[in-house]
Protein backbone atom coordinates (compact mmCIF):
# COMPACT_ATOMS: atom_id res chain seq x y z
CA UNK A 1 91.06 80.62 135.21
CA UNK A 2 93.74 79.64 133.31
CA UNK A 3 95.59 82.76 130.69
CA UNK A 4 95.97 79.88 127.45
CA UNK A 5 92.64 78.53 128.34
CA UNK A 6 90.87 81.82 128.43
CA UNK A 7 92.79 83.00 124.94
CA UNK A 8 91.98 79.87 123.42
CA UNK A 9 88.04 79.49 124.09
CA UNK A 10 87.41 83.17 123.03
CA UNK A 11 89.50 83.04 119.66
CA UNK A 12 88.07 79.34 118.99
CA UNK A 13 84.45 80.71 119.36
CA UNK A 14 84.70 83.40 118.16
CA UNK A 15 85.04 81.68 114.94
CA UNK A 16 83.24 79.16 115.38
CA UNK A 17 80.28 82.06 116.25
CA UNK A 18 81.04 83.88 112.73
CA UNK A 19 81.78 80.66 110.85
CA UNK A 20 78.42 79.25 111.84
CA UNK A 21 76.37 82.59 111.05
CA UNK A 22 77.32 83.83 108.09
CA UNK A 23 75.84 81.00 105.98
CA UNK A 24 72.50 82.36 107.78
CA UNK A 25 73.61 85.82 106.96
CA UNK A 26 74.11 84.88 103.24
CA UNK A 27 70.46 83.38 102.78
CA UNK A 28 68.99 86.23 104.42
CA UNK A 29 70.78 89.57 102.30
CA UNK A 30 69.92 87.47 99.25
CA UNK A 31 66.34 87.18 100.63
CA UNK A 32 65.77 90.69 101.41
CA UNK A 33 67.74 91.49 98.13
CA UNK A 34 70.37 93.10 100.20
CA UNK A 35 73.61 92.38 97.30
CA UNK A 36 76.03 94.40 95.75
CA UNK A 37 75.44 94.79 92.20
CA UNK A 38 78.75 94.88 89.98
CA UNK A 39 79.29 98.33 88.39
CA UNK A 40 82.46 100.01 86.51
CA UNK A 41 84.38 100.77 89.98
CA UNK A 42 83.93 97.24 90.94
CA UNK A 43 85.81 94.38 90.59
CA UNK A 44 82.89 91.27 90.88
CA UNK A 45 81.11 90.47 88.17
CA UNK A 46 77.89 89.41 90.03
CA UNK A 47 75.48 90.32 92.43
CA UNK A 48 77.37 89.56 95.75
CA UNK A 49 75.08 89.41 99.10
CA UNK A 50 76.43 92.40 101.79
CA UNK A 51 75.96 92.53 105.67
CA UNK A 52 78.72 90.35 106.10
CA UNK A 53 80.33 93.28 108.90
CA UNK A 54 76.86 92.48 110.73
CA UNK A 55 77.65 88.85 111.06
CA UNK A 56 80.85 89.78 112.14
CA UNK A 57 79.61 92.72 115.08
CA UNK A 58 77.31 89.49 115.94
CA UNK A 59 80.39 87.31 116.68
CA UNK A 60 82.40 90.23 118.14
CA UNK A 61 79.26 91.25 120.25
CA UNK A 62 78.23 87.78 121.79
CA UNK A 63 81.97 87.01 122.55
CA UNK A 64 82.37 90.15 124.24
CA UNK A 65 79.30 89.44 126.24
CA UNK A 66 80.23 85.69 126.38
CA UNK A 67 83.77 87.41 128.98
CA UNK A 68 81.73 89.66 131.03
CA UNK A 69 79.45 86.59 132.03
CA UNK A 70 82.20 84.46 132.64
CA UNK A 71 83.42 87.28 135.09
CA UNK A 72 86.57 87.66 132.68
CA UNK A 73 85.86 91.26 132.65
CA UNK A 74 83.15 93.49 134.50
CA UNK A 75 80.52 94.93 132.72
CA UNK A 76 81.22 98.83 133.11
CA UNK A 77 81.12 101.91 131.47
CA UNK A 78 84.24 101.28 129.64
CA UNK A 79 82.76 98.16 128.04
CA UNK A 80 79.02 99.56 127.25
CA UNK A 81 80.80 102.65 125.15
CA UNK A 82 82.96 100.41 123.71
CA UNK A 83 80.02 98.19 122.38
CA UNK A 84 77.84 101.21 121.59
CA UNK A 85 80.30 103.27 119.74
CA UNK A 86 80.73 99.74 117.47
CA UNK A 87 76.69 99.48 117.09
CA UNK A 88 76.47 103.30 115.98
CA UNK A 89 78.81 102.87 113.30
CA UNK A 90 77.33 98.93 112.26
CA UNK A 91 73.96 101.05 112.22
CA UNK A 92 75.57 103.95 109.88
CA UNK A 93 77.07 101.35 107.26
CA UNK A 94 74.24 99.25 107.29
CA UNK A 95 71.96 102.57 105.91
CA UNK A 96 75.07 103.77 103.70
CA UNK A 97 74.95 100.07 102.51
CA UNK A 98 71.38 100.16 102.00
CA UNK A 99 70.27 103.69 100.52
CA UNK A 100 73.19 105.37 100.66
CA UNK A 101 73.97 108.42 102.81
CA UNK A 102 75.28 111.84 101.95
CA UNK A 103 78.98 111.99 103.06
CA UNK A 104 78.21 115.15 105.81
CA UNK A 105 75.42 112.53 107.19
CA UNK A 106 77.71 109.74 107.33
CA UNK A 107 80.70 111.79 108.84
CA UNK A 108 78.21 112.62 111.58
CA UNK A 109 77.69 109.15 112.16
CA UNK A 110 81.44 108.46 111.92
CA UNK A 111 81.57 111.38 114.70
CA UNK A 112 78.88 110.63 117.09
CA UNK A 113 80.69 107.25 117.25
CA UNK A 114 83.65 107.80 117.93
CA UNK A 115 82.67 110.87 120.94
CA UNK A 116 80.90 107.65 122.54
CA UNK A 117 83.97 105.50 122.46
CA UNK A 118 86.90 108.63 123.69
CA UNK A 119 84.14 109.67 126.47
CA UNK A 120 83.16 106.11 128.15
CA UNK A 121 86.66 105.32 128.32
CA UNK A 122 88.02 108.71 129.36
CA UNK A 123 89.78 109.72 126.50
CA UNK A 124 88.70 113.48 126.17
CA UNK A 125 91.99 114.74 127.72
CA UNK A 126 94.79 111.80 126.49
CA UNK A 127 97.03 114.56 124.73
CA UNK A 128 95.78 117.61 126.94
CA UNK A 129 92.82 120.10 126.65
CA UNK A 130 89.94 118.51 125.72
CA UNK A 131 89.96 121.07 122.38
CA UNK A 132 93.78 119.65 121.50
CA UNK A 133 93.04 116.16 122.01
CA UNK A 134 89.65 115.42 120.42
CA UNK A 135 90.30 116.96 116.75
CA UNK A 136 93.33 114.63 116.74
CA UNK A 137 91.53 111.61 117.70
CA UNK A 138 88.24 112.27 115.30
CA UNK A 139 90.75 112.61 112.73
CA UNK A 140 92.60 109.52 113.55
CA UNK A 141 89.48 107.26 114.26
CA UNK A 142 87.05 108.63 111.17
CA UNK A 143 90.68 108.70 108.75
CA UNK A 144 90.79 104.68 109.33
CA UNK A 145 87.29 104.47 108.90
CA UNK A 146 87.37 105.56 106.02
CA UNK A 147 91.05 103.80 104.95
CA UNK A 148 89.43 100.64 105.61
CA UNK A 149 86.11 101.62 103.74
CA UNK A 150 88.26 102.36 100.95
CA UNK A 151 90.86 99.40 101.25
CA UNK A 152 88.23 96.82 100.87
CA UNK A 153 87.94 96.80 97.56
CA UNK A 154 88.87 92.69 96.58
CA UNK A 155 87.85 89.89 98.41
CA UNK A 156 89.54 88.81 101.82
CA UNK A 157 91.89 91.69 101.89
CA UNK A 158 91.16 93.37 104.78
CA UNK A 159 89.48 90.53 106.75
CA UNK A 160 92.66 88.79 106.88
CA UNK A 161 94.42 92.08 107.22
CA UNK A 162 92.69 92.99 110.20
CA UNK A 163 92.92 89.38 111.70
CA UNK A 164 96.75 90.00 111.50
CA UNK A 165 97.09 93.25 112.70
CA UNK A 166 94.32 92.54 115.82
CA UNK A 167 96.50 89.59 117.03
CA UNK A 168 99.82 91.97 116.71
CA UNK A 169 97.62 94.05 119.20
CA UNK A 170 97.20 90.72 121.29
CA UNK A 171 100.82 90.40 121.44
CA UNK A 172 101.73 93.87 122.43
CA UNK A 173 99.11 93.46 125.44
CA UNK A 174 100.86 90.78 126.59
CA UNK A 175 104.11 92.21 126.80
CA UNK A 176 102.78 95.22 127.80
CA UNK A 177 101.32 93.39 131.17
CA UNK A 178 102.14 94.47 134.51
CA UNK A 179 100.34 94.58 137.87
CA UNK A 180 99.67 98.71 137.20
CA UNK A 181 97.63 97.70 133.73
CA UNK A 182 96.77 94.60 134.43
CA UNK A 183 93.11 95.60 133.73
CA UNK A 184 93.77 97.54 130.94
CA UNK A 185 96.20 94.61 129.09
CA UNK A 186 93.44 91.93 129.97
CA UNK A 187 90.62 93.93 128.41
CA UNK A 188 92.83 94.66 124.92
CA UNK A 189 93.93 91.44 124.81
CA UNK A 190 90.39 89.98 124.93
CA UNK A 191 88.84 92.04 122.44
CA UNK A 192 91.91 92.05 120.08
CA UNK A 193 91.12 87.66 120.50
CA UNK A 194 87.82 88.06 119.80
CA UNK A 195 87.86 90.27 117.15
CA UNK A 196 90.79 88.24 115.31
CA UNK A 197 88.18 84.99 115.66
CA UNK A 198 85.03 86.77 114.10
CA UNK A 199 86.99 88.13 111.35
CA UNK A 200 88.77 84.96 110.85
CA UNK A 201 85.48 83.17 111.00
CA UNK A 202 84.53 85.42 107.75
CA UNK A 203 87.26 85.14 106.02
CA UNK A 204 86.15 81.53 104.44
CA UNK A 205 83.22 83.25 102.78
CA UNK A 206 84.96 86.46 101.84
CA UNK A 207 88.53 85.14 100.47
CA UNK A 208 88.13 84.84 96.31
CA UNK A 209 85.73 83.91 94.94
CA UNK A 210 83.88 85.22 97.74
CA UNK A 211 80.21 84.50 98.83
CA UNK A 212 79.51 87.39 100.64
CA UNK A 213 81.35 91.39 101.31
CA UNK A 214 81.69 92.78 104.54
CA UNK A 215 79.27 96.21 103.49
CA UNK A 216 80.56 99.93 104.55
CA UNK A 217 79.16 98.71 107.65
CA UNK A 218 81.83 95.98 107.89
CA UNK A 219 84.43 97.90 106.41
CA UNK A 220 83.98 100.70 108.87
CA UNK A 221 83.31 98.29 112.30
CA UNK A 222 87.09 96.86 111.25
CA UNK A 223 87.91 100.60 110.82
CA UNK A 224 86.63 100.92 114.61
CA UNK A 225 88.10 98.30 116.10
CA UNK A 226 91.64 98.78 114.39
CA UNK A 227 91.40 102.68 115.35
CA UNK A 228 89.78 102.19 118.99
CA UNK A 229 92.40 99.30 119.33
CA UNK A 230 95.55 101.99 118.28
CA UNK A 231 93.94 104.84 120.69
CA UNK A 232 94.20 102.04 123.87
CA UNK A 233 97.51 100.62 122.36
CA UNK A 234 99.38 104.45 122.36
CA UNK A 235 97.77 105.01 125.83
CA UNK A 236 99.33 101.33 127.30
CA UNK A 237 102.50 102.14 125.46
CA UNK A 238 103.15 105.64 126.58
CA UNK A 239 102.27 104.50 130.46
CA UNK A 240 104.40 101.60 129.98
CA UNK A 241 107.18 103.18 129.03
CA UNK A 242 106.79 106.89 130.10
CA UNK A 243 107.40 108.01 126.76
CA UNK A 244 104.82 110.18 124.48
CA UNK A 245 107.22 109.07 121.37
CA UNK A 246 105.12 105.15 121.78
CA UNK A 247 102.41 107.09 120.87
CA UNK A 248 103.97 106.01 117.08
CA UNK A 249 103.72 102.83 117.98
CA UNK A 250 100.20 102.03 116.46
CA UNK A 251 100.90 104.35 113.67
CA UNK A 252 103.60 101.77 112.64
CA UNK A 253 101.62 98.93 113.23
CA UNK A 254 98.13 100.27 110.76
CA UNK A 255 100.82 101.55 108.18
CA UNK A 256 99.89 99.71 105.54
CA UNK A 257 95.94 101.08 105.75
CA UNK A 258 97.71 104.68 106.26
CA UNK A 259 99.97 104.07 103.32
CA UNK A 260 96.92 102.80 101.20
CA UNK A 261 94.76 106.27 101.73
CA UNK A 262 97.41 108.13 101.18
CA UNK A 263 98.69 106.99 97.83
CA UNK A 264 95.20 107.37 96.34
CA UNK A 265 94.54 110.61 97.68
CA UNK A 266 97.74 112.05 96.70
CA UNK A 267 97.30 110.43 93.04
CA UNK A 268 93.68 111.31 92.84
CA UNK A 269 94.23 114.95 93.79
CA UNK A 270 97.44 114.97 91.28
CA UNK A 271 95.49 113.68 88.59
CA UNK A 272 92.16 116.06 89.35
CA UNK A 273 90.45 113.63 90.36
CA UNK A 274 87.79 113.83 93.39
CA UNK A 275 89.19 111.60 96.05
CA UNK A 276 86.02 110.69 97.45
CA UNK A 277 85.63 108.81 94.44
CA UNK A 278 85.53 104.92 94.30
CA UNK A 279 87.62 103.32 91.51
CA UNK A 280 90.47 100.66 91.03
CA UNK A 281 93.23 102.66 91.57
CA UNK A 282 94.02 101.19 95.16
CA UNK A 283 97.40 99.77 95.98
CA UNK A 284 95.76 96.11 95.85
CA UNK A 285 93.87 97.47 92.28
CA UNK A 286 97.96 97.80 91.18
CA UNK A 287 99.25 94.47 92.69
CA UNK A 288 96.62 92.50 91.09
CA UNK A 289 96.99 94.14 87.66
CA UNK A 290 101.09 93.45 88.56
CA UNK A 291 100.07 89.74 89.78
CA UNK A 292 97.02 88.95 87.74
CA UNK A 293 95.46 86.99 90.94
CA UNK A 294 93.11 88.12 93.53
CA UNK A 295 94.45 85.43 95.51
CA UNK A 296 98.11 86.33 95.42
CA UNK A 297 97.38 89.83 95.57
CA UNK A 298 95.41 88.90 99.19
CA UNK A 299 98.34 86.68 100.39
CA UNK A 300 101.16 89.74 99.10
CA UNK A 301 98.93 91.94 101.48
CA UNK A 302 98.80 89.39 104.33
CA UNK A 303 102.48 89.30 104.08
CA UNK A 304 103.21 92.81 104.17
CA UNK A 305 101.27 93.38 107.29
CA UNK A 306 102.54 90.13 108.77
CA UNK A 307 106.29 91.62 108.29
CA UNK A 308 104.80 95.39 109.60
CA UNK A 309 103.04 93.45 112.73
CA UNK A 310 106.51 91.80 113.38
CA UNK A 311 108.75 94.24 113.00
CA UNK A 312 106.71 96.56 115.55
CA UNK A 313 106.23 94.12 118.87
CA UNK A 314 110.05 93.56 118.02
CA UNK A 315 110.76 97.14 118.52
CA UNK A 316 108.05 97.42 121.37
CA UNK A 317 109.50 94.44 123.36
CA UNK A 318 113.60 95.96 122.91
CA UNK A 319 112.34 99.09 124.41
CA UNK A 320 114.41 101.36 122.21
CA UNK A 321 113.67 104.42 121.36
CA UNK A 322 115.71 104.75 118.76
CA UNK A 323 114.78 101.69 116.68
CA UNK A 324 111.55 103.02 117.12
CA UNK A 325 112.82 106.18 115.38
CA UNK A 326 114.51 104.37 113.13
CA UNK A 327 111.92 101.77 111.73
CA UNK A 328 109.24 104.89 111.52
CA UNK A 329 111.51 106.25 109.37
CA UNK A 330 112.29 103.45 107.23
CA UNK A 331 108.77 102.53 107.02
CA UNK A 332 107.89 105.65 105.70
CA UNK A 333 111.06 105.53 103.11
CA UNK A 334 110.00 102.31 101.69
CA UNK A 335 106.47 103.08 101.53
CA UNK A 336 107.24 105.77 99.17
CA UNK A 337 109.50 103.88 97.30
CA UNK A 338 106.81 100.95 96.93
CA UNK A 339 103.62 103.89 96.07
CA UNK A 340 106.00 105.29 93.48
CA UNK A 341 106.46 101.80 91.90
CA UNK A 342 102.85 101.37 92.23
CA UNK A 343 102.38 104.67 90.50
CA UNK A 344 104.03 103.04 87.71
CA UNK A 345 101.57 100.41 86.79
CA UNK A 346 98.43 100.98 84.60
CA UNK A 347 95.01 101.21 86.62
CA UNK A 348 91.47 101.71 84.71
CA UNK A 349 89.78 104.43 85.36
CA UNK A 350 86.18 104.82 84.75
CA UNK A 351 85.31 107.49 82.01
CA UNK A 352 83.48 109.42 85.38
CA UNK A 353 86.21 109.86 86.97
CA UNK A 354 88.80 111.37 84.87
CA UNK A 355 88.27 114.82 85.61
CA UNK A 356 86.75 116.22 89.15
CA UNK A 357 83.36 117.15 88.29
């Protein structure tokens, strides 16, 4: 079957899937009373219906299905942990959404997820011993979880985030193809399509003034994708090129979410304030007071990633290691340049939250 064909049909419907659900999804969170109520953290001023991340795990789901049947990929361990490891965490945000978990319950969800996707695709051992290797990849995999949990905090901004960086993962599977990954390219550039249509799909309903939010079960599913997607990315770089140093290569291309995290833990803990905590104090919190539009704030964010996705298949497809030295460096430069400017501009913070308790 033809490569452009095959792209095509699964990021056409794959939003076509989402597109078509989600006004189904809508009906039924308002039905079961499953909304988000507006509080002092929170930036919408009305009840808002959740479970949009279910609508788009349906999307992701049936597509991925939809290229084992069409014998586009076999149906094998690999895939079934893959899909698993994205139902246990859809499962743990849907609950968290719901009733709300304890943060040791959810971690454990976070966890169990994330042992499912390293062991069914034979990750236990990527950096060395299994005790080396697994600490840094629970870290890595729950720490985006979470970044993304905490980044989606206005409408659209990290469905069309995510859209961009999953098709920058598209693009460095493709030049990453050869004959000796040819199975392992195919597969990430699939799911990387498929995952760019579902969340594209959303994004209608979630950009401002949106109709629905994606839930902590959303939130985190793009946190699994993006994280599961940067694991397989390193792992095709570093072959590729024979080269541990591409294992920076995904670091570079999430650096915005890393960047995010990190600027409101750092100003959190500076300010003694508990960092668990929700509040408006995220980067996109300080654009929007600096832009005074959701929209613009969304499309300053798009733009931002667009540039990051860019600039890193550019440095992937030279093959240099020293730009890639370089721009890591840079990146990191002007990311503390931009959170100290950020810094800078007035955020409110809820009278709950001025002080850890």
């Amino acid at each position: 079957m033809n490569i452009i064909y095959v792209c095509l049909s699964v990021i056409t419907l794959s939003f076509l899937a989402v597109y078509s659900l989600t006004p189904y999804i809508i009906k039924l969170a308002r039905k079961i009373n499953f909304l988000d109520n507006p509080n002092a953290r929170k930036v919408h001023q009305i009840a808002t219906p959740l479970l949009g991340g279910v609508a788009v795990f349906i999307g992701f789901f049936i597509l991925t299905l939809y290229i084992v049947f069409m014998n586009l990929h076999s149906l094998n361990f690999q895939i079934l942990g893959y899909l698993l490891g994205a139902f246990i965490i859809i499962i743990v945000g849907i609950l968290d959404d719901k009733y709300g978990m304890k943060p040791w319950l959810k971690l454990i969800g976070q966890a169990l997820s994330c042992f499912v996707f390293l062991y069914s695709n034979g990750l236990l051992e990527l950096f060395g011993p299994f005790y080396f290797t697994v600490p840094i990849l629970f870290l890595w995999m729950v720490g985006l979880m979470n970044a993304l949990n905490f980044l989606d905090n206005m409408d659209g901004i990290i469905t069309g985030m995510s859209g961009i960086i999953a098709l920058g993962f598209y693009a460095f599977s493709f030049i990453s193809k050869t004959h000796s990954v040819e199975v392992q390219a195919n597969l990430m550039m699939l799911l990387s399509l498929i995952f760019a249509g579902s969340v594209f799909g959303f994004l209608p309903y979630n950009f401002n003034p949106a109709k629905i939010f994606l839930g902590d079960a959303g939130s985190m599913f793009i946190g699994y994708f993006l994280s599961t997607m940067g694991i397989l990315a390193g792992r095709l770089a570093v072959t590729r090129m024979n080269n541990p140093l591409y294992y920076l290569l995904p670091v570079l291309l999430l650096s915005y979410a890393i960047f995010d995290i990190s600027l409101v833990s750092f100003i959190r803990k500076r300010d003694g304030r508990k960092i668990s905590q929700g509040g408006k104090d995220h980067s996109t919190h300080r654009i929007h007071n600096a832009m005074h539009s959701p929209k613009l704030t969304a499309i300053f964010v798009y733009l931002i990633n667009t540039i990051i996705v860019l600039i890193t298949i550019l440095v992937f497809k030279l093959e240099s290691e020293r730009l890639l030295i370089i721009f890591t460096t840079l990146f990191a430069v002007i990311f503390i340049f931009f959170g100290r400017k950020l810094d800078e501009i007035p955020v409110i913070i809820p009278e709950n939250q001025l002080k850890s308790q």
